[in-house]
Each structure stands twice: as C-alpha cells, then as structure tokens.
Protein backbone atom coordinates (compact mmCIF):
# COMPACT_ATOMS: atom_id res chain seq x y z
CA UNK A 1 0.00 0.00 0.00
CA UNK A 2 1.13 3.35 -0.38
CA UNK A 3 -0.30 6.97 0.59
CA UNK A 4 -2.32 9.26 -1.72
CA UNK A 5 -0.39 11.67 -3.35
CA UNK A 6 -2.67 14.56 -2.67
CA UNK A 7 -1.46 17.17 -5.11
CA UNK A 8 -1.94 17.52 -8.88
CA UNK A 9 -5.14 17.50 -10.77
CA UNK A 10 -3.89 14.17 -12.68
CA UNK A 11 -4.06 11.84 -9.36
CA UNK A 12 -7.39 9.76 -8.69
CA UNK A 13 -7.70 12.08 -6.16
CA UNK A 14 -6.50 15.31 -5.64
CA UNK A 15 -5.81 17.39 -2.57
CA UNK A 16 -8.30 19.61 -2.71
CA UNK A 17 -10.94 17.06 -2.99
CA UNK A 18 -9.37 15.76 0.16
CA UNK A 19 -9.48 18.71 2.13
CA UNK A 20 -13.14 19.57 1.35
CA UNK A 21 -14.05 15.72 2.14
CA UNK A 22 -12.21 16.64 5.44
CA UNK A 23 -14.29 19.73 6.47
CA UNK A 24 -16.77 18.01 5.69
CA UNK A 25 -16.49 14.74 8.15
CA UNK A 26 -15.77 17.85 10.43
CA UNK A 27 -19.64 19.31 9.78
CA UNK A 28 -21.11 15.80 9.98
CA UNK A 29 -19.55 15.60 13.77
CA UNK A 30 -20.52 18.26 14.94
CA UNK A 31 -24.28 18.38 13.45
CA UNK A 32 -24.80 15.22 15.40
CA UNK A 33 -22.64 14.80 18.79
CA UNK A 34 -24.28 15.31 21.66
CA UNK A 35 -22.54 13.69 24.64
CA UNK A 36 -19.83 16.46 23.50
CA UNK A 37 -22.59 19.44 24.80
CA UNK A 38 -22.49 17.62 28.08
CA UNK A 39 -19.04 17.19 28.54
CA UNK A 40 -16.32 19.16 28.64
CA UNK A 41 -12.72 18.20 26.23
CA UNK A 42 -10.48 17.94 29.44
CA UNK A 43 -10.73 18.17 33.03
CA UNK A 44 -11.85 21.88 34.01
CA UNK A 45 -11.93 22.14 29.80
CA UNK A 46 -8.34 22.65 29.66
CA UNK A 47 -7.97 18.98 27.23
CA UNK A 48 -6.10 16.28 27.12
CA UNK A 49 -2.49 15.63 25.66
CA UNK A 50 -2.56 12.16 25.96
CA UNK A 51 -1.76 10.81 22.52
CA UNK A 52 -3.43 8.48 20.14
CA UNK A 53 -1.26 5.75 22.01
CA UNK A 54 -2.41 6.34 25.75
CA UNK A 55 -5.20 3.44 26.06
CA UNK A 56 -5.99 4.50 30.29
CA UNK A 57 -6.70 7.33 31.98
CA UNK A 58 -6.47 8.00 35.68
CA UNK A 59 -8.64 10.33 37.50
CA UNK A 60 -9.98 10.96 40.75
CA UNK A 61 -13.69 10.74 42.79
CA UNK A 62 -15.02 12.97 45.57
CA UNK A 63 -16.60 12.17 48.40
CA UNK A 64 -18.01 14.86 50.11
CA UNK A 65 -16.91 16.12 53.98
CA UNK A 66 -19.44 15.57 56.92
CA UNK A 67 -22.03 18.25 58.06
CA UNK A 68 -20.46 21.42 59.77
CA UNK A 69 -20.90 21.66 63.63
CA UNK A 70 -22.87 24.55 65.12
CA UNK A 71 -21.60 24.94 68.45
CA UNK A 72 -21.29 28.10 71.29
CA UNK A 73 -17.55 26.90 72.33
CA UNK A 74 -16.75 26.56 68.90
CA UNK A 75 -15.77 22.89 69.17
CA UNK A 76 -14.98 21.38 66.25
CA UNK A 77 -16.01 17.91 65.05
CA UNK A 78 -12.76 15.28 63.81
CA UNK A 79 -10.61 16.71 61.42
CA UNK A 80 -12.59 15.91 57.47
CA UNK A 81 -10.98 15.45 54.10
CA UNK A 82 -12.69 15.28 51.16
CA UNK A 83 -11.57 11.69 50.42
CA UNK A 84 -10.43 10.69 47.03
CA UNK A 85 -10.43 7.61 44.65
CA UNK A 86 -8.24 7.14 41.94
CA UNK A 87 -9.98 5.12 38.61
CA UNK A 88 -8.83 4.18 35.53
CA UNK A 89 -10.70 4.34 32.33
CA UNK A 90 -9.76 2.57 28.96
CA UNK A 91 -9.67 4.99 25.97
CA UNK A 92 -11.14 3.02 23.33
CA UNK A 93 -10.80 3.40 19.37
CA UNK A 94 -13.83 4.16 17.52
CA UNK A 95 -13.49 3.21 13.78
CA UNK A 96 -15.37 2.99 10.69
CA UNK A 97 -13.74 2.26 7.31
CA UNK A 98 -15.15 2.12 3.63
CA UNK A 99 -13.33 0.95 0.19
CA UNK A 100 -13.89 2.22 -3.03
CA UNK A 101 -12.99 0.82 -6.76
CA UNK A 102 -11.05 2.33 -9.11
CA UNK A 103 -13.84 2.40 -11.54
CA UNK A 104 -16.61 3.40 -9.33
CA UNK A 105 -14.58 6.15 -8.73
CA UNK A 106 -13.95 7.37 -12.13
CA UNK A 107 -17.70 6.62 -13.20
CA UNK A 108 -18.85 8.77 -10.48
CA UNK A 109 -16.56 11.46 -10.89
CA UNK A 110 -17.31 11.89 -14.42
CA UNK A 111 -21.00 11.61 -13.78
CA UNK A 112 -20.52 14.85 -11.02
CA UNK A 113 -21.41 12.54 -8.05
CA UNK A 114 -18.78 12.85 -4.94
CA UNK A 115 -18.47 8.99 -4.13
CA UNK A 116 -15.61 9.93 -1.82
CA UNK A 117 -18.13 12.40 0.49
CA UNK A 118 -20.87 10.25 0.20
CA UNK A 119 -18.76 7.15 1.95
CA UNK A 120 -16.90 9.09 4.50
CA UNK A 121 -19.83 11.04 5.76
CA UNK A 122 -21.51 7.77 5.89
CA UNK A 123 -18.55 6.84 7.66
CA UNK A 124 -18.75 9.80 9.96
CA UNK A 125 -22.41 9.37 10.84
CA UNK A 126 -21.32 6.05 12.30
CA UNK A 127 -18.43 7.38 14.24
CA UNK A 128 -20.88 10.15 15.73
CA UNK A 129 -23.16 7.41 16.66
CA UNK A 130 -21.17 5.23 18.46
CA UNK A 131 -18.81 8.19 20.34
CA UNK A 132 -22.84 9.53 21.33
CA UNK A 133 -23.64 5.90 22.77
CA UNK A 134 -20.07 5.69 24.83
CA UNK A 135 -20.24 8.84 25.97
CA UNK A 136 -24.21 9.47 26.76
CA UNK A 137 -24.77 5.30 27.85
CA UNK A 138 -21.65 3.66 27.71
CA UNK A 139 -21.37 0.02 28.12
CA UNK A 140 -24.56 -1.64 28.44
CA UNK A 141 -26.64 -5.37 27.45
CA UNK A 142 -24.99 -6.68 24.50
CA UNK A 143 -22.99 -3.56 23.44
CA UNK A 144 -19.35 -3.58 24.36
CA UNK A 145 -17.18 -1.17 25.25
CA UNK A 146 -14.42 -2.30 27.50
CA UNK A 147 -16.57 -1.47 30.53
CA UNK A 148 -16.37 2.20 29.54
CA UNK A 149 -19.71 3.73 31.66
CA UNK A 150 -21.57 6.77 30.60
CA UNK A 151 -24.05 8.61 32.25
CA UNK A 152 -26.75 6.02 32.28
CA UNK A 153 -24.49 3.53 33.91
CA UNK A 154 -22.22 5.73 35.99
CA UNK A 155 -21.63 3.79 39.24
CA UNK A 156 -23.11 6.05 42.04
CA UNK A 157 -25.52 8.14 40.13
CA UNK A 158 -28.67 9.06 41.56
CA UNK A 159 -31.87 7.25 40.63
CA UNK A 160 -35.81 7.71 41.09
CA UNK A 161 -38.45 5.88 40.05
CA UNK A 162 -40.74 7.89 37.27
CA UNK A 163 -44.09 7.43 35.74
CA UNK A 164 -46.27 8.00 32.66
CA UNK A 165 -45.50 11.71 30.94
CA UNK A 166 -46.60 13.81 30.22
CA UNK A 167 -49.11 13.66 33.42
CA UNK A 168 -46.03 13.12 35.86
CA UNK A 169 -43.30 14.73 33.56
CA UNK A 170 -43.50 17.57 36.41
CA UNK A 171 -43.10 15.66 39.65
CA UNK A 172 -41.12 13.49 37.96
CA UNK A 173 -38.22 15.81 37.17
CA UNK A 174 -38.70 18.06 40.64
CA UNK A 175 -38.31 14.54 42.45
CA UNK A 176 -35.23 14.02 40.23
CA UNK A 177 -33.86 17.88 41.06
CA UNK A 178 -34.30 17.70 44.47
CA UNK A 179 -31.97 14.64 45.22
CA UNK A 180 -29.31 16.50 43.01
CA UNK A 181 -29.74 18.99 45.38
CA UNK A 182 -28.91 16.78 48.31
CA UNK A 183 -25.98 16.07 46.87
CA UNK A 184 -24.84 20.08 46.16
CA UNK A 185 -26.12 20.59 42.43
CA UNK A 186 -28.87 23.17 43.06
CA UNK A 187 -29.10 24.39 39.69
CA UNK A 188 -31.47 23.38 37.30
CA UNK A 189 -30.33 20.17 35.23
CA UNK A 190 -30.57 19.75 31.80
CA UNK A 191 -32.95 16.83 30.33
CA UNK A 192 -31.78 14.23 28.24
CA UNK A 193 -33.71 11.71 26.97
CA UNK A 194 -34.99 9.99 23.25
CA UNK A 195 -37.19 11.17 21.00
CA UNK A 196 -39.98 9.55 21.79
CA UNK A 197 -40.52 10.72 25.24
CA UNK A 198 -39.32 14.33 23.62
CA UNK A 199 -41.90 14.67 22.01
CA UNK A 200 -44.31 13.77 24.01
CA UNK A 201 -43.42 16.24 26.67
CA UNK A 202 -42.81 19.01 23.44
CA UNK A 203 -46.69 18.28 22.15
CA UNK A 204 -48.61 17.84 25.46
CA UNK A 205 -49.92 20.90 26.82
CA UNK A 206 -49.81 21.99 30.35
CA UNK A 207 -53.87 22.44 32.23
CA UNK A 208 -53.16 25.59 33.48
CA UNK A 209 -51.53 27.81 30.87
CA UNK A 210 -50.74 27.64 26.99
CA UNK A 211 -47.06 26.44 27.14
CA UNK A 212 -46.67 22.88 26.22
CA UNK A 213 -44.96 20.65 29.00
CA UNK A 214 -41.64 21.25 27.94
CA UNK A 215 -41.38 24.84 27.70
CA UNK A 216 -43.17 25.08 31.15
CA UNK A 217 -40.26 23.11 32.15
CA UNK A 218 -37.73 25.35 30.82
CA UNK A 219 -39.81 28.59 31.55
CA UNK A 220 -40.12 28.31 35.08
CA UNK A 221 -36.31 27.61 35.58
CA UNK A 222 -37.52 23.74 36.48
CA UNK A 223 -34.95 22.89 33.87
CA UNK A 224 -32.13 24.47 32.44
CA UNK A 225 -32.42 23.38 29.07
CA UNK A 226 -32.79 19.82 26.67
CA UNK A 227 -31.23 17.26 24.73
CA UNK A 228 -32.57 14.97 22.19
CA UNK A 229 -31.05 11.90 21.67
CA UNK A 230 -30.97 8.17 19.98
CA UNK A 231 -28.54 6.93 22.25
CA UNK A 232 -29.72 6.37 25.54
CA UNK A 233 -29.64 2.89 26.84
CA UNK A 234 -29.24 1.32 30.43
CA UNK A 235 -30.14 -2.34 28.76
CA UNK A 236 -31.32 -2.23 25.15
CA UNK A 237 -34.12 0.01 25.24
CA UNK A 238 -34.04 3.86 25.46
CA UNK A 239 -37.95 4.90 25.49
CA UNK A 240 -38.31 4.06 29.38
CA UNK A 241 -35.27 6.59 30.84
CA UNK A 242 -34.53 10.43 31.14
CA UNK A 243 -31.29 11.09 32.36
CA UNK A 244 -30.94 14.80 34.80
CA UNK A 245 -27.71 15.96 34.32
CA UNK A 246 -25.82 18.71 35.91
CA UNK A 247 -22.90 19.68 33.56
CA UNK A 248 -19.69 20.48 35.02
CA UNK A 249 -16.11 20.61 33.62
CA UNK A 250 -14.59 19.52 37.10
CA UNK A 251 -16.86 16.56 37.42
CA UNK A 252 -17.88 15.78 33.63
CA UNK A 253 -15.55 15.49 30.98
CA UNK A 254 -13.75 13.36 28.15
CA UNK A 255 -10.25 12.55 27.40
CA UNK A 256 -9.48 12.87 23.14
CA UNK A 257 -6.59 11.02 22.62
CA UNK A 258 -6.97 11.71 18.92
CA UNK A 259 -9.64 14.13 17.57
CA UNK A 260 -11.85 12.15 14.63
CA UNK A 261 -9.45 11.76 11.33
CA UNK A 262 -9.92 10.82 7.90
CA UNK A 263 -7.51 8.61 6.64
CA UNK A 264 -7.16 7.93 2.75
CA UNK A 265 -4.37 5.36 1.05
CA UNK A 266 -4.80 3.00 -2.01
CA UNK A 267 -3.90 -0.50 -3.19
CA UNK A 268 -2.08 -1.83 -5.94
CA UNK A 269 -4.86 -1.42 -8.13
CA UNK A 270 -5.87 1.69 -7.06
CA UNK A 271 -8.73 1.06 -5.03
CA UNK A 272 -8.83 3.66 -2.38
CA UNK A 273 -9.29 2.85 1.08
CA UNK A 274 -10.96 5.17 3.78
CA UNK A 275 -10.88 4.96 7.85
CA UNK A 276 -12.39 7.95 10.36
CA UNK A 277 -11.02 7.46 13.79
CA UNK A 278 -11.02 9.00 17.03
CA UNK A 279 -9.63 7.55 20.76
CA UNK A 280 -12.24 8.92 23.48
CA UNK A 281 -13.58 8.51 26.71
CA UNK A 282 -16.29 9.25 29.16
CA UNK A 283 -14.73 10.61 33.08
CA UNK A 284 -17.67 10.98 35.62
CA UNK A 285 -15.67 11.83 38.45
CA UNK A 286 -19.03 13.03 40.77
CA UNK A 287 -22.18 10.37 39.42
CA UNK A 288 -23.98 12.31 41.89
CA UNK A 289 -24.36 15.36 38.94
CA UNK A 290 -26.88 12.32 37.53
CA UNK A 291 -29.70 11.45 37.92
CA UNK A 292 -32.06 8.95 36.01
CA UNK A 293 -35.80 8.60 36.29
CA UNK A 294 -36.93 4.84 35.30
CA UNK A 295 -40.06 3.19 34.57
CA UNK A 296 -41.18 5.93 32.30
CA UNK A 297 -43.67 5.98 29.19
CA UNK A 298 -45.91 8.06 26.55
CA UNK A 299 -49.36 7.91 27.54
C-alpha cells in the first residue's frame, strides 16, 4: 500500500478534494454529537495531551466532607478530608472504514457525483453514533465497550423511580432535582432523553396555561435546558429513561486522545481505502451530577 499523493489535478484524487471531504467529516460531527454538549474536552476544559497511544486514563472521585458543627464553644467535630479515589478508564478506538474501486470512482466522478463524500460522511455518521452511545450510555446489554460507563451507567448516580408523561413529567423531574440537590447541584439540570418521550413532553400541553410541557419546564427555571437523543440505553431500550444531568467541567468530561481523522491510502490497483477514527472517553468523576428517572412511558 502506499499513501495518496494529494497534489496535482492528474491523481485519482486530488488534494483539494481531500481537504473539502475533510471539512466536511468535520460538519457531519458536529451536526450530530451530543454527549460532546455535556461534557467538557479535558478536566476543568483545559484537554487532554494524551496521545493516540495512551489506552488509560487515571482520574480521581469525591466524596463529600461531613455536616459542619454549630456549636457556642466553637468545638470542632474530627478533622474531614474530602476523600479521594483514583480510577482508571480505557480509551477506546472508535473506527469505521469504507473501500472504493477504481472504476466506481472514475464513473462517479465523471458523472458529477462525490463517491468519496458520500462514503466518508456515511462513515462519519457512524463514528458520531457510536462516540454519542459511549459517551451518553456507555457500556450496556450486549454492546461492548471495554466497561467504559456513561451517564446512564455511571456507578453512584442518583436514581428515582418515574411514571407516565406527560401527566407526571412535572413531579417526575422536581423529584429528580431535588436529590441533586442533596448532593450540592442546586441548579437546574438539563434533560436528556430519546425522541420519543421528547416529544411527548414538546406536544402535550400543560392544564393551566398555553405552554406545552416542555417549555413550562424550561420557563419556570424547572430545567435548564434539553437534549434529544438516539442513544440512551441502560439495557437495550431507550424509550423508558430520562437522564438529569448537571454539567460540570470539574466533574464531567472526556479525554481525546486523537480528535476524529480521515484517513485515505490506495492499493495496488488503485482502489482507495478510507478509515475515520477517534480515541475517546467518558470521566464521571461526581455520578452524583446524575440522575435517572426509570419506569417511564408516553401515555
């Protein structure tokens, strides 16, 4: 094998081509990531220089001190640290490749179709899918992932039992707030959840004024904002979940060994070869910023 030349206007493929094929994978990402709104690129946002060859990460969990002591004398209680864990995470590879004939090439390129684009944001599509899944569920059922957990599987994260929305999409989510709160997240969390329980909330209207569920929600400062997405699993389904997240750089970020990359080279024959890859991982250093509401449904 060899690499594509990427200059000229002779070669199968030309540099230019390349670098608009490029840009465009780029647009495809980020038109359809949304673990990546969630979570910051580095602890405290400042990234990660890792490498494309780290495979673990360590970080570190909180546990919070005791309760202050209110006392005349001013005694004080035992001496408290904030005690912390170290974990380490694997930073997986998430790959999709496509191959493309010599011919099909040329046919398409003289009939003024891009075969190259039309593969690798295929290709890209399928990255952004599976990042979404690590980062938003992580490992879960039959889907692997090196035991990577996201925030619906985050060991420690807060749970409460929901019920059918939009009727108890309210309670629901102030039941959800309030044991964030317990934990020192008093501001409103953000919603994520699929589209089908989305929608329902988004179309249902409220009894007592014209706002539909949702934007009372949002309105009233009950949430802080929403995310729609196709990705949220604790087993294999994602229509029975809502996840309440409270986003924080400190507490919820990802390590990028290597940002998503299109690679091009060719055979022999001059087939051309294509592979998008990234190396990324999920960090939940507090699980207590989550919170997921279970048992719910459209009715």
């Amino acid at each position: 094998m060899r690499k594509l030349p990427n200059v000229g206007t002779d070669e199968l493929l030309t540099r230019y081509e390349l670098e608009y094929v490029q840009r465009g994978v780029v647009k495809v990402l980020g038109e359809l990531l949304v673990g990546r709104q969630i979570f910051a690129n580095g602890h405290g946002g400042g990234g990660w220089d890792g490498g494309p060859g780290k495979k673990y990460y360590t970080y570190y969990t909180e546990v919070d001190q005791g309760e202050a002591l209110i006392s005349m004398e001013g005694i004080t209680q035992k001496r408290e640290g904030s005690q912390r864990d170290d974990h380490i995470v694997r930073v997986p590879a998430v790959t999709q490749d496509f191959e493309l004939q010599w011919r099909d090439l040329e046919s398409a390129r003289s009939e003024g179709f891009d075969l190259l684009g039309f593969h690798a944001f295929a290709a890209a599509r399928k990255v952004a899918e599976a990042e979404d899944e690590l980062l938003i569920s992580g490992e879960h059922g039959v889907w692997g992932a090196y035991g990577v957990e996201g925030l619906a599987t985050a060991t420690g994260r807060n749970t409460n039992a929901g019920g059918a929305w939009p009727a108890n999409t309210v309670d629901n989510i102030l039941a959800g707030w309030a044991l964030l709160q317990e934990d020192g997240f008093y501001n409103p969390p953000i919603l994520i959840a699929g589209p089908t329980l989305i929608k329902c909330i988004m179309n249902a209207r409220t009894d007592y004024t014209d706002l539909s569920v949702l934007q009372f929600l949002i309105t009233n400062g009950i949430l802080a904002g929403y995310l729609e997405t196709t990705n949220l699993f604790t087993t294999d389904t994602q229509d029975t979940t809502a996840l309440l997240v409270h986003p924080d750089p400190d507490y919820l970020y990802y390590v990028e060994g290597q940002a998503p990359t299109l690679t091009t080279w060719m055979d022999k024959h001059q087939n051309v070869f294509g592979l998008i890859r990234e190396t990324i991982a999920p960090v939940i250093a507090r699980p207590e910023c989550i919170c997921e509401i279970t048992g719910l449904s459209c009715a």
